[in-house]
C-alpha atoms as a PDB file:
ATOM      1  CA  UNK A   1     -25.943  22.878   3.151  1.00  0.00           C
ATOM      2  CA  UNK A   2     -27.319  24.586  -0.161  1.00  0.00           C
ATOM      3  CA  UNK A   3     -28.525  22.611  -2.805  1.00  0.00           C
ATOM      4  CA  UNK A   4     -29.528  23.806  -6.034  1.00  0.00           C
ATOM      5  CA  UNK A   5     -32.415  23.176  -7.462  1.00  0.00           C
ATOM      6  CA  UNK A   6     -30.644  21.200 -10.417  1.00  0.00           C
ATOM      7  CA  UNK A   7     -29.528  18.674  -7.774  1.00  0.00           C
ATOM      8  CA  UNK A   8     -31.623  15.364  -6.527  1.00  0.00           C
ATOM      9  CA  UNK A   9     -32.175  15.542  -2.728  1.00  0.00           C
ATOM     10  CA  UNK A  10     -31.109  11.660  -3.062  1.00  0.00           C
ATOM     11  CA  UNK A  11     -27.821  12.507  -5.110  1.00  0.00           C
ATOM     12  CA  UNK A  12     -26.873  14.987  -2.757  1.00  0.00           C
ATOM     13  CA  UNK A  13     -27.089  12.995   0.550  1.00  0.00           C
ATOM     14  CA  UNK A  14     -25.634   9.891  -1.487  1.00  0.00           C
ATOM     15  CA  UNK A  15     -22.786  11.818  -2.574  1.00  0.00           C
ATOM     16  CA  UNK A  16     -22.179  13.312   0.765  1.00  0.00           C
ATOM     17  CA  UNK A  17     -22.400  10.108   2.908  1.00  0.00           C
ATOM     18  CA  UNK A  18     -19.731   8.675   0.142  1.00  0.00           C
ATOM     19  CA  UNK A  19     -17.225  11.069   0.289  1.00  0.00           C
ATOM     20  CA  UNK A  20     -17.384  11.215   4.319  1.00  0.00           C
ATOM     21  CA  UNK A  21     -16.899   7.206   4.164  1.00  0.00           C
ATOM     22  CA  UNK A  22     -14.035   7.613   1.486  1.00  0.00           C
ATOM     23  CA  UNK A  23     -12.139  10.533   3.278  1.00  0.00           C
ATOM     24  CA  UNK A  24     -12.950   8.289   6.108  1.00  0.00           C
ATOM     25  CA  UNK A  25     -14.522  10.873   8.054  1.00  0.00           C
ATOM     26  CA  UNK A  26     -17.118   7.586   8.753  1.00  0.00           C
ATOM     27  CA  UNK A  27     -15.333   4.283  10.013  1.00  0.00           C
ATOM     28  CA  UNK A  28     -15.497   0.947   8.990  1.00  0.00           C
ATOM     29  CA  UNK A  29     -18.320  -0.168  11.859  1.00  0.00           C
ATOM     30  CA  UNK A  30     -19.608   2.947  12.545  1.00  0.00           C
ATOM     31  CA  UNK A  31     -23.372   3.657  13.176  1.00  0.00           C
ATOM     32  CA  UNK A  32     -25.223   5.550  10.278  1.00  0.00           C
ATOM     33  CA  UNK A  33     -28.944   7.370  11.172  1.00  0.00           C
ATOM     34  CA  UNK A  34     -31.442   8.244   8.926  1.00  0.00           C
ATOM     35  CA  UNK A  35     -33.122  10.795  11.739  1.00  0.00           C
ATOM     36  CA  UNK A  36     -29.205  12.031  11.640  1.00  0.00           C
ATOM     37  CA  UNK A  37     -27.941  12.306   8.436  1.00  0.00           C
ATOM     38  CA  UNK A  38     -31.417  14.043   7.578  1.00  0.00           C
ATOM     39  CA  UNK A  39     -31.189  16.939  10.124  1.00  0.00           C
ATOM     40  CA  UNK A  40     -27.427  17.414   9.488  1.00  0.00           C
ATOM     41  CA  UNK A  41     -28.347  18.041   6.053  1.00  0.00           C
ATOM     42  CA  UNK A  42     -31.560  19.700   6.383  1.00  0.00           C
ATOM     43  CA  UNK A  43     -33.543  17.568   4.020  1.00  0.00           C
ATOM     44  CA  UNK A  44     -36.496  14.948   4.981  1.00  0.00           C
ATOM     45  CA  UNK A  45     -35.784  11.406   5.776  1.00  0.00           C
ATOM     46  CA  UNK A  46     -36.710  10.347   2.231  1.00  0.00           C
ATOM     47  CA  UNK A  47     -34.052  11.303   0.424  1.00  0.00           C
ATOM     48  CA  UNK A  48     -31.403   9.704   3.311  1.00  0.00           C
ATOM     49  CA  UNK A  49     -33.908   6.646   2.844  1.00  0.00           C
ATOM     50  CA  UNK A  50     -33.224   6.614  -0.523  1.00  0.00           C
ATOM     51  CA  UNK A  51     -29.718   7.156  -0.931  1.00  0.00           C
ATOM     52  CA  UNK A  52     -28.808   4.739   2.122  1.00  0.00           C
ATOM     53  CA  UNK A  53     -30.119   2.184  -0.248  1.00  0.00           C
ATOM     54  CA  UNK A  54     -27.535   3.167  -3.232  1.00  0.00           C
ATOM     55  CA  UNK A  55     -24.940   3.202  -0.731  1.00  0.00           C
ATOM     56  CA  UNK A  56     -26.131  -0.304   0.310  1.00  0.00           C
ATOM     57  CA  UNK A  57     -26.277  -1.886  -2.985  1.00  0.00           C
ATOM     58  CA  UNK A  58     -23.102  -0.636  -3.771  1.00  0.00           C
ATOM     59  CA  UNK A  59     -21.135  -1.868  -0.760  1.00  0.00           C
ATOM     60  CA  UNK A  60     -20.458   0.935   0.921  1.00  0.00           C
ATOM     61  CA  UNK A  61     -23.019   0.424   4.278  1.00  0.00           C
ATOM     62  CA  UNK A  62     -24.854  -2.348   5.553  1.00  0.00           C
ATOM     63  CA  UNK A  63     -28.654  -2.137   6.310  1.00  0.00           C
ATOM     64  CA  UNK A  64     -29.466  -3.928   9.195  1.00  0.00           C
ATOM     65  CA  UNK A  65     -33.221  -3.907  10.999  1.00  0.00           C
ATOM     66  CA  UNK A  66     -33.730  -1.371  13.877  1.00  0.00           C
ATOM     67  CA  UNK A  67     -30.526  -0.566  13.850  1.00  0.00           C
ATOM     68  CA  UNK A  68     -29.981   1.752  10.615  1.00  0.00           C
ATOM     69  CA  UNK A  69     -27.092   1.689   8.649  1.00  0.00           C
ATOM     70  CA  UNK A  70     -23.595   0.328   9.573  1.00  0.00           C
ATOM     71  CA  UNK A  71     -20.294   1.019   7.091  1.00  0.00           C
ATOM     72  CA  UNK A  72     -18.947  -2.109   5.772  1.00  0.00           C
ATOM     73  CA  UNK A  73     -15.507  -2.484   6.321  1.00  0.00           C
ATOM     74  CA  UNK A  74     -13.340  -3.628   2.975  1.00  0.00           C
ATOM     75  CA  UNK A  75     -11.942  -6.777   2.385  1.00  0.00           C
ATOM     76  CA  UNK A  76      -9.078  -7.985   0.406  1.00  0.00           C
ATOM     77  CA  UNK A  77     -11.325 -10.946  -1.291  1.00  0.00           C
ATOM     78  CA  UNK A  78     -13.043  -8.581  -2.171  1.00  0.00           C
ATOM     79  CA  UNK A  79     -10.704  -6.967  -3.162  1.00  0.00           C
ATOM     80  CA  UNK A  80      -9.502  -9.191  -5.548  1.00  0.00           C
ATOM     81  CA  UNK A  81     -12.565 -10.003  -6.718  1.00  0.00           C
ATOM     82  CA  UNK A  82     -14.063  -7.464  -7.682  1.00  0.00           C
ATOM     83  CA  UNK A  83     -10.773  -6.001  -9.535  1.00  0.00           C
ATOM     84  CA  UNK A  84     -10.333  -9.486 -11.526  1.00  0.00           C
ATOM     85  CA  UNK A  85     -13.841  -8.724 -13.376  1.00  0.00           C
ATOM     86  CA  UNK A  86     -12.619  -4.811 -13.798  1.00  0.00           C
ATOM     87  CA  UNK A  87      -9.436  -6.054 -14.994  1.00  0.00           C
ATOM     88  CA  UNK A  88     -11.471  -8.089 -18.114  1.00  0.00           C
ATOM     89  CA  UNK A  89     -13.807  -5.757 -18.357  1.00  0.00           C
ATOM     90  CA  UNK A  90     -11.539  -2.613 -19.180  1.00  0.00           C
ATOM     91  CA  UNK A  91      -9.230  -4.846 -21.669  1.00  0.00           C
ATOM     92  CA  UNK A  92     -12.446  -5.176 -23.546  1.00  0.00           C
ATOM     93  CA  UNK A  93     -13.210  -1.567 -23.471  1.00  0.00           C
ATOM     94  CA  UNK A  94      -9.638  -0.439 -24.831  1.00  0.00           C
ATOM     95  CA  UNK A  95     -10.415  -3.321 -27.488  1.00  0.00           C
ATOM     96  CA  UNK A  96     -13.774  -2.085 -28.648  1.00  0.00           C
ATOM     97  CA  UNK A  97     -12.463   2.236 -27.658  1.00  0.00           C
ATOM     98  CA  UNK A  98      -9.225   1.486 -29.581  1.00  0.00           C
ATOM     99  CA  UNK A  99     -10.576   2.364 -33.298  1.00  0.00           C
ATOM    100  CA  UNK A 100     -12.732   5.140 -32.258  1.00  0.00           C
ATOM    101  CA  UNK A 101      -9.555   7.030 -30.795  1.00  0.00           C
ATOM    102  CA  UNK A 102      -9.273  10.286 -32.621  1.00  0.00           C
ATOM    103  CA  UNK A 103      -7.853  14.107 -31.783  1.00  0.00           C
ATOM    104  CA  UNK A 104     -10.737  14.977 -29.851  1.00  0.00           C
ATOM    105  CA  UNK A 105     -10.501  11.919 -27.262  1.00  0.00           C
ATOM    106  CA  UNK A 106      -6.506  12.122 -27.330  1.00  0.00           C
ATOM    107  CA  UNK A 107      -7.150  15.431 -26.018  1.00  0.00           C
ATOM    108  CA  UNK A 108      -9.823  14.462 -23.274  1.00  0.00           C
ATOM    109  CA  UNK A 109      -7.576  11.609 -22.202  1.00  0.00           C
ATOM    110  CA  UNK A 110      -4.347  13.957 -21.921  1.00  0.00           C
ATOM    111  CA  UNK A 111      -6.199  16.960 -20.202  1.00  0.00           C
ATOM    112  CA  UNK A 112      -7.737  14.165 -17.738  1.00  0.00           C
ATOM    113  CA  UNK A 113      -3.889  13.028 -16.912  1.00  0.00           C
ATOM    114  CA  UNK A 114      -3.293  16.622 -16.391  1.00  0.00           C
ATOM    115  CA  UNK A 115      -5.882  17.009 -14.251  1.00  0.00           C
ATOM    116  CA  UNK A 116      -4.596  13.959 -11.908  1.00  0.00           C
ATOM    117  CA  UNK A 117      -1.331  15.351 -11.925  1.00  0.00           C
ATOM    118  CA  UNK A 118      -2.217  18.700 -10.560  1.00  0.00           C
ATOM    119  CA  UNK A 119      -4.619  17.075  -8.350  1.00  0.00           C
ATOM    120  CA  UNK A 120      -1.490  15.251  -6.718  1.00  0.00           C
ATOM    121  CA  UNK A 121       0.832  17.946  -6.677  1.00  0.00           C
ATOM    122  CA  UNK A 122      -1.637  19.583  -4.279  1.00  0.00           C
ATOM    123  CA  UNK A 123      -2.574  16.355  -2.617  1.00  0.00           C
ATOM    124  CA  UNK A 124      -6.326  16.496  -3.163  1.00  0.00           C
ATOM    125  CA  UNK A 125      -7.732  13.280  -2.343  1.00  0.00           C
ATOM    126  CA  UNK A 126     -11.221  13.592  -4.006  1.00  0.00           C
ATOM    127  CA  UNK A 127      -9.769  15.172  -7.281  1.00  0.00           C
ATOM    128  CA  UNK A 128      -7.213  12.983  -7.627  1.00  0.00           C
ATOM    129  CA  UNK A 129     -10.149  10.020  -7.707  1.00  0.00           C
ATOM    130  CA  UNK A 130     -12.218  12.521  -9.826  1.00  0.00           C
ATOM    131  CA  UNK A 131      -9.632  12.746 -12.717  1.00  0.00           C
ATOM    132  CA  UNK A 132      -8.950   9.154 -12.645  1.00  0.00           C
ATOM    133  CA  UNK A 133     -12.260   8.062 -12.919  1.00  0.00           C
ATOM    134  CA  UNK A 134     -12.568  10.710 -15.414  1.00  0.00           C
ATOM    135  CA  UNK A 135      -9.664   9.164 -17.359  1.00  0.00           C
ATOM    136  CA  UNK A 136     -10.906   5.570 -17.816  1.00  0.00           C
ATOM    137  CA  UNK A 137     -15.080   6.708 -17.983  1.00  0.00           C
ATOM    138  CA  UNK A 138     -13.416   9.390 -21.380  1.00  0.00           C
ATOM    139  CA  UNK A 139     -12.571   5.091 -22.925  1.00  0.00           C
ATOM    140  CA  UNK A 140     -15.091   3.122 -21.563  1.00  0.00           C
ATOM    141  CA  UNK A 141     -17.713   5.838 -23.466  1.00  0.00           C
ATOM    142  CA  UNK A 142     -15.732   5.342 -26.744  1.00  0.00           C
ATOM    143  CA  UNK A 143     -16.666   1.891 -26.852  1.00  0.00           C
ATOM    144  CA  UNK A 144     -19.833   2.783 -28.159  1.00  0.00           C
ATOM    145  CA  UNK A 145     -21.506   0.225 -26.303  1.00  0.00           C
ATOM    146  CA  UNK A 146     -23.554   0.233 -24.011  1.00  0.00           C
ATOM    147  CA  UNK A 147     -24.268  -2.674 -22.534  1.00  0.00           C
ATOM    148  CA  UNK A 148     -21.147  -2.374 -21.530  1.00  0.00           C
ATOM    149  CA  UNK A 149     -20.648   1.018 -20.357  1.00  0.00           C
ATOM    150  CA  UNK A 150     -23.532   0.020 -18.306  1.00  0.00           C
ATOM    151  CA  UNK A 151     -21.924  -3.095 -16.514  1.00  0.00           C
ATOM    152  CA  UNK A 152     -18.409  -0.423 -15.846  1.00  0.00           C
ATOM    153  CA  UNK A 153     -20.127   2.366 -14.632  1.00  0.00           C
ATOM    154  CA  UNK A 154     -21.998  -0.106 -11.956  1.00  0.00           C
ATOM    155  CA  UNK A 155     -18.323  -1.431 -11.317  1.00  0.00           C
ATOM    156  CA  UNK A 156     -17.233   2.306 -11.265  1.00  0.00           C
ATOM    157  CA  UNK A 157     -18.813   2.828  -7.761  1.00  0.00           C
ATOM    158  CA  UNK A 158     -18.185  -0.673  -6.413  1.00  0.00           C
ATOM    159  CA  UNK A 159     -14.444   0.467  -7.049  1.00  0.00           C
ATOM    160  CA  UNK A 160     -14.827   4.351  -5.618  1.00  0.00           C
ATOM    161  CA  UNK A 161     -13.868   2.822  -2.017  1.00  0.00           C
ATOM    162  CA  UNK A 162     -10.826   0.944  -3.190  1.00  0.00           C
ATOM    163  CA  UNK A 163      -9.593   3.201  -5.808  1.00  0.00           C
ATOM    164  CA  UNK A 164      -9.332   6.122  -2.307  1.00  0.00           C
ATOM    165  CA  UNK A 165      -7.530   3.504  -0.599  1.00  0.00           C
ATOM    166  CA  UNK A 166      -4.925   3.520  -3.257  1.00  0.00           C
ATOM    167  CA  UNK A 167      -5.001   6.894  -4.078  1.00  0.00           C
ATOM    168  CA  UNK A 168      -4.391   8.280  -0.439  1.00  0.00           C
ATOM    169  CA  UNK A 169      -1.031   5.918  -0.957  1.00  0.00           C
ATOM    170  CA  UNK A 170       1.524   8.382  -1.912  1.00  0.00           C
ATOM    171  CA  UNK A 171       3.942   5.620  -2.749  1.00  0.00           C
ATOM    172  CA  UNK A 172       0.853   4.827  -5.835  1.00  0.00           C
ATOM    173  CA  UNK A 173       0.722   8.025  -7.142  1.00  0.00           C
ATOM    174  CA  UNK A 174       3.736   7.986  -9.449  1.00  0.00           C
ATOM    175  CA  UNK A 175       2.805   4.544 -10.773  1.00  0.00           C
ATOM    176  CA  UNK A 176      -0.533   5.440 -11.564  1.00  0.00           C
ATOM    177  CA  UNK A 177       0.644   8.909 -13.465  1.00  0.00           C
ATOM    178  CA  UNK A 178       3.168   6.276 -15.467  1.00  0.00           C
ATOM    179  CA  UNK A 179       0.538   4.025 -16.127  1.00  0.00           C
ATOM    180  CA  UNK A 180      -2.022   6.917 -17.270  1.00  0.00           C
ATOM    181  CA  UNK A 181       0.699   7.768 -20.050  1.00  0.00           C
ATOM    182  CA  UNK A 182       1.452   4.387 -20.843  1.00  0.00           C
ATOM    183  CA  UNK A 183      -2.254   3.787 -22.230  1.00  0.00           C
ATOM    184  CA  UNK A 184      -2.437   7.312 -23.125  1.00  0.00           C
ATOM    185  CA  UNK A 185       0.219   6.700 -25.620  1.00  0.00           C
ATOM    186  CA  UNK A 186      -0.600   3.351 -26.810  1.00  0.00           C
ATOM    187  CA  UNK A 187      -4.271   4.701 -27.361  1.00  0.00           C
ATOM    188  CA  UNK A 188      -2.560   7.246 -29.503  1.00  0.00           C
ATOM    189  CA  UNK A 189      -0.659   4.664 -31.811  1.00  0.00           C
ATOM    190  CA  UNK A 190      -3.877   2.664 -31.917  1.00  0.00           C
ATOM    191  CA  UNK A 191      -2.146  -0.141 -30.976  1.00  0.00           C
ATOM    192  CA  UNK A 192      -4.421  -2.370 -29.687  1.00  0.00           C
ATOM    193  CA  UNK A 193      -1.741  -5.033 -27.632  1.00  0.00           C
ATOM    194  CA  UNK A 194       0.219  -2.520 -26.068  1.00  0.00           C
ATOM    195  CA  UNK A 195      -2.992  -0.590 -24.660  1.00  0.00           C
ATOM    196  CA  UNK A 196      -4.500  -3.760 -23.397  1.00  0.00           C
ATOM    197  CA  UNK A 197      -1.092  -4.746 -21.266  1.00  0.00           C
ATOM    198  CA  UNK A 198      -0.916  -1.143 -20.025  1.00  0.00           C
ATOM    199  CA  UNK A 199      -4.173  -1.442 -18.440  1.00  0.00           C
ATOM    200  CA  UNK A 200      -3.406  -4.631 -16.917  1.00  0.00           C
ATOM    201  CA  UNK A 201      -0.390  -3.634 -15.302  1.00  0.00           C
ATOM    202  CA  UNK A 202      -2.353  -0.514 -14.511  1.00  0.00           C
ATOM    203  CA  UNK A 203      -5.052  -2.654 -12.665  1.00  0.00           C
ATOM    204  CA  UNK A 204      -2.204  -5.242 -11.408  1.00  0.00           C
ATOM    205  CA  UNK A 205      -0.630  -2.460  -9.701  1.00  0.00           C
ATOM    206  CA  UNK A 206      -3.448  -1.551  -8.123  1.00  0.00           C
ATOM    207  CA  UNK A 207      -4.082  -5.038  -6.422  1.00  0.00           C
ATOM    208  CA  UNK A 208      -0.651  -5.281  -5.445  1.00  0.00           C
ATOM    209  CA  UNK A 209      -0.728  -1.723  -3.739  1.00  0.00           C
ATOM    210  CA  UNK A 210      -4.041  -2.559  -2.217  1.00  0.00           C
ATOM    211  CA  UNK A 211      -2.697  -5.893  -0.834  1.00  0.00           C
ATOM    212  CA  UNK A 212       0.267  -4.642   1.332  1.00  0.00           C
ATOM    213  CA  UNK A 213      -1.909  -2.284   2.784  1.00  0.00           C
ATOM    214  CA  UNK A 214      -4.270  -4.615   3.809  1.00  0.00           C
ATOM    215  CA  UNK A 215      -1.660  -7.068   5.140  1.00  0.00           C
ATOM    216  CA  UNK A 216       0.516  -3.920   7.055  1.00  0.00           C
ATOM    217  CA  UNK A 217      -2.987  -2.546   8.609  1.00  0.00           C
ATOM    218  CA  UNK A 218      -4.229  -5.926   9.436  1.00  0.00           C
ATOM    219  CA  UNK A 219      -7.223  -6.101   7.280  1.00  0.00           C
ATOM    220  CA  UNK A 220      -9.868  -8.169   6.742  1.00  0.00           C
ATOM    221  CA  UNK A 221      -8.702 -10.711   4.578  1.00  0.00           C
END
């Protein structure tokens, strides 16, 4: 693997583990080695130290003594749990975003939709999670606060995991493009009440997407 000098040994192993676990190229239960990991990549064990503890804090392995790391599977609780705070978290973002809306973040927001739709036309998993994350982080940063930027952008990678889940759902993909130009549009009127119920259905669909997946595949409830 090259890395660039630009890039933090840490980042780069954290980012790679991730996006193996997303594309689920690492199973729920499977056995994670530093000694590995580090040798695959061809860094030190530092680094994999380092970023197995990210992973960790965000949910995505388990630490366990002498044994290394395990991957957590997901559960619906949560699930639902972690999308109800996400839900009241992003109606206060459109809230505080709403009057700071102007040209220049009308055309972030529509080149980020763009960006999702051409990611799903060609059926790119990771870009299709990189333009919607894209999407929401172009609001939460007009808020101008950031406290709670902060408190999303934590949230942000508790959701990574969930948000793949949904996104590898074909049957999602034209709600969520629907639900991008719903807000998109309601962000454009400035109009405050229909932009907070577009992001709730957005975040409602999610959940309900989520859910019948979990219940057809027999997931941990």
């Amino acid at each position: 693997m090259e890395i660039s000098k630009n890039q933090r040994l840490k980042d780069v192993v954290y980012k790679h583990v991730r996006d193996e676990i997303v594309a689920f190229k690492l199973e729920p239960g499977s056995r994670l080695l530093e000694e590995e990991v580090a040798k695959a990549l061809g860094v030190s064990r530092t680094p994999v130290r380092e970023a197995f503890g990210t992973l960790a804090s965000e949910g995505f392995i388990e630490l366990l003594p002498r044994r290394g790391a395990i991957i957590k599977d997901v559960t619906l609780k949560d699930l639902q749990d972690t999308l109800i705070v996400r839900e009241e978290l992003e109606i206060l973002a459109i809230k505080l975003a709403t009057p700071h809306i102007n040209s220049v973040i009308l055309e972030q927001l529509k080149k980020a939709k763009e960006n999702f739709e051409e990611a799903v036309e060609n059926y790119d998993v990771l870009k299709m999670i990189e333009a919607d994350t894209h999407f929401h982080d172009i609001i939460f940063n007009c808020t101008q606060n950031e406290k709670l930027i902060n408190v999303l952008n934590y949230l942000k990678e508790q959701l990574y995991r969930y948000r793949a889940i949904y996104i590898r759902e074909k049957a999602s993909l034209t709600a969520i493009i629907e639900d991008h130009e719903e807000i998109y549009k309601s962000l454009k009127e400035k109009n405050v009440t229909k932009a907070k119920e577009a992001i709730s259905k957005h975040i409602k669909n999610q959940e309900k997407s989520l859910k019948v997946q979990f219940i057809a595949k027999g997931g941990k409830t």
